[in-house]
N, C-alpha and C. Protein backbone atom coordinates (compact mmCIF):
# COMPACT_ATOMS: atom_id res chain seq x y z
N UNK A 1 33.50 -41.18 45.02
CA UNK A 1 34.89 -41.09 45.45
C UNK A 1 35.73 -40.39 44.38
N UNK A 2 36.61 -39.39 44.46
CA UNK A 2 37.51 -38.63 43.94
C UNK A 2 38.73 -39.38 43.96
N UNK A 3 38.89 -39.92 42.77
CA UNK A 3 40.22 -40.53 42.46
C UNK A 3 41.65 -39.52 41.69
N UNK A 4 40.99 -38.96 41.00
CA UNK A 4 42.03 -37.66 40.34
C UNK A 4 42.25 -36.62 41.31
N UNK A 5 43.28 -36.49 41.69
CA UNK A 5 43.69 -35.62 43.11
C UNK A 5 44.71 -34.73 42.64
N UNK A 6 45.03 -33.35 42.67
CA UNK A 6 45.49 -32.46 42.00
C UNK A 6 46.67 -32.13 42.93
N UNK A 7 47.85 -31.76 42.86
CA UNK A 7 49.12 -31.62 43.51
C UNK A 7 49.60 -30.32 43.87
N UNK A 8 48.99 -29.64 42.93
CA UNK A 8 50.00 -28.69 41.90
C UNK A 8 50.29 -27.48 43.02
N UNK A 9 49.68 -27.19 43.78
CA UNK A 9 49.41 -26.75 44.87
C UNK A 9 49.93 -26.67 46.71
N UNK A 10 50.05 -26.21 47.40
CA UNK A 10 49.95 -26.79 48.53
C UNK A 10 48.48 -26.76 48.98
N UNK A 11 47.88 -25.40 48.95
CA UNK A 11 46.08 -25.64 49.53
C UNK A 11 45.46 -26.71 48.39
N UNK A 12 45.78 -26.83 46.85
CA UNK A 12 45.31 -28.06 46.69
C UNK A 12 45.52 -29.34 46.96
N UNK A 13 46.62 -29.45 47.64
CA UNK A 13 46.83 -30.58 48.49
C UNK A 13 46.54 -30.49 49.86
N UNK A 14 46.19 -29.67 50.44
CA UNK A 14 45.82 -29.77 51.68
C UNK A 14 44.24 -30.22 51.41
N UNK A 15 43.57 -29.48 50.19
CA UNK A 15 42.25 -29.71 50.00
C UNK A 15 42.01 -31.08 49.82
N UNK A 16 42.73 -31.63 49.48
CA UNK A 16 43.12 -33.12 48.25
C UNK A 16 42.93 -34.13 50.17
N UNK A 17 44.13 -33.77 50.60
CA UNK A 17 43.68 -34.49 52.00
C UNK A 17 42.54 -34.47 52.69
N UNK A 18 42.11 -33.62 52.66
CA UNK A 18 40.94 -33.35 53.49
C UNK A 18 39.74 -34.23 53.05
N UNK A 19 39.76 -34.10 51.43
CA UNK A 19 38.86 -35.04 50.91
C UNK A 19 39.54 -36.69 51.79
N UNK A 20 40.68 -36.97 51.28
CA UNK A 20 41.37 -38.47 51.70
C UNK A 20 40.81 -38.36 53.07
N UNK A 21 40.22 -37.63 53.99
CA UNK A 21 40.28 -38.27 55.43
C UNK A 21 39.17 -38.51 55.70
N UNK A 22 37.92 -37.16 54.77
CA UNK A 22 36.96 -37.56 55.13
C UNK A 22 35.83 -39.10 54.19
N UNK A 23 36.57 -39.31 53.12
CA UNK A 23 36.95 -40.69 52.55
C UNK A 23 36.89 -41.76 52.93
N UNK A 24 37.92 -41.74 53.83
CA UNK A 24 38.63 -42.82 55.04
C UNK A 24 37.41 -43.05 55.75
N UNK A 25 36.81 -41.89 56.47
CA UNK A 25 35.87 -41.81 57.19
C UNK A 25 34.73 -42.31 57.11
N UNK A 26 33.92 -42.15 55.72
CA UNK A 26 33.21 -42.90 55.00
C UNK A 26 33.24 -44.44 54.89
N UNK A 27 34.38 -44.99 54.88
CA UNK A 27 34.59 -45.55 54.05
C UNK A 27 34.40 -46.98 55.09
N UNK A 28 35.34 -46.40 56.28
CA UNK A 28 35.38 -46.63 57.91
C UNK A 28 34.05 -47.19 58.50
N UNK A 29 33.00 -46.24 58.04
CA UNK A 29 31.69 -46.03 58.42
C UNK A 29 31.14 -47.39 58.27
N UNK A 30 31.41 -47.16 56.46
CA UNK A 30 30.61 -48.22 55.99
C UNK A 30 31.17 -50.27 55.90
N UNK A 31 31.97 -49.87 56.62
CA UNK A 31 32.70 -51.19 56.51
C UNK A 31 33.35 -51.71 55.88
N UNK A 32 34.10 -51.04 54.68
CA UNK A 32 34.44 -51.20 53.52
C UNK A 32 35.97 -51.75 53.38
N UNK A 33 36.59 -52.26 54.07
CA UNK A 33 37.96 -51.86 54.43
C UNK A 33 38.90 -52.62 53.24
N UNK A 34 38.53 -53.40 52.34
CA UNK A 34 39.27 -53.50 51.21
C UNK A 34 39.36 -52.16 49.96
N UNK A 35 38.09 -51.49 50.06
CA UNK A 35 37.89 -50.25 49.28
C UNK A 35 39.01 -49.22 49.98
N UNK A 36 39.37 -49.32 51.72
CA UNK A 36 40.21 -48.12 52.01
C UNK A 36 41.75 -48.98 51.67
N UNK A 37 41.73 -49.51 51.94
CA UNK A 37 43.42 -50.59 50.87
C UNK A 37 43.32 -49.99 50.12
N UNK A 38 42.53 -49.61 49.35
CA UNK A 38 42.26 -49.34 47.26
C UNK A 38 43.01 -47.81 47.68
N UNK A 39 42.48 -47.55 48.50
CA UNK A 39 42.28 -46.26 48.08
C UNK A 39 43.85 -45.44 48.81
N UNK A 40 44.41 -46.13 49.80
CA UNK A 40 45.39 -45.59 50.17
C UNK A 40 46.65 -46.04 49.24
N UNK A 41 46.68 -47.29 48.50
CA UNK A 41 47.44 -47.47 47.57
C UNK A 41 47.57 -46.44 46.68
N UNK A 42 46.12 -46.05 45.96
CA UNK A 42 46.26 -45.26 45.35
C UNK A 42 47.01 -43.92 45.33
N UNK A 43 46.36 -43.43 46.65
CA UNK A 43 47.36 -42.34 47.56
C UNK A 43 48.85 -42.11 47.40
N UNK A 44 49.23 -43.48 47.75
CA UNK A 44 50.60 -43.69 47.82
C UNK A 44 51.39 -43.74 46.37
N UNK A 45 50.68 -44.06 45.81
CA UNK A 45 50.93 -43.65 44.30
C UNK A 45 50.93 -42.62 43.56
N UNK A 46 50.21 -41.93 43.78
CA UNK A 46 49.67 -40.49 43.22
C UNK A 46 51.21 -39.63 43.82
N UNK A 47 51.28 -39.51 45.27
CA UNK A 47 52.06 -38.92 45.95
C UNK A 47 53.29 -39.35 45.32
């Protein structure tokens, strides 16, 4: 999982999402759903 997510950008933030969805997706998959809490906090932070 890619926690350092780069801003600086708009295609690196579009890239930056793309990772976050397919993430989610993963993450979704695997049943994980306190890890996607983690991880959208994080999100929300970063942003």
């Amino acid at each position: 999982m890619r926690c350092r997510l780069s801003f600086e950008t708009v295609e690196s933030e579009n890239r930056a999402l793309t990772i976050f969805a397919s993430t989610l997706v993963s993450i979704w998959h695997m049943d994980k759903f306190h890890m996607t809490v983690e991880y959208i906090s994080l999100y929300c932070i970063i942003k």
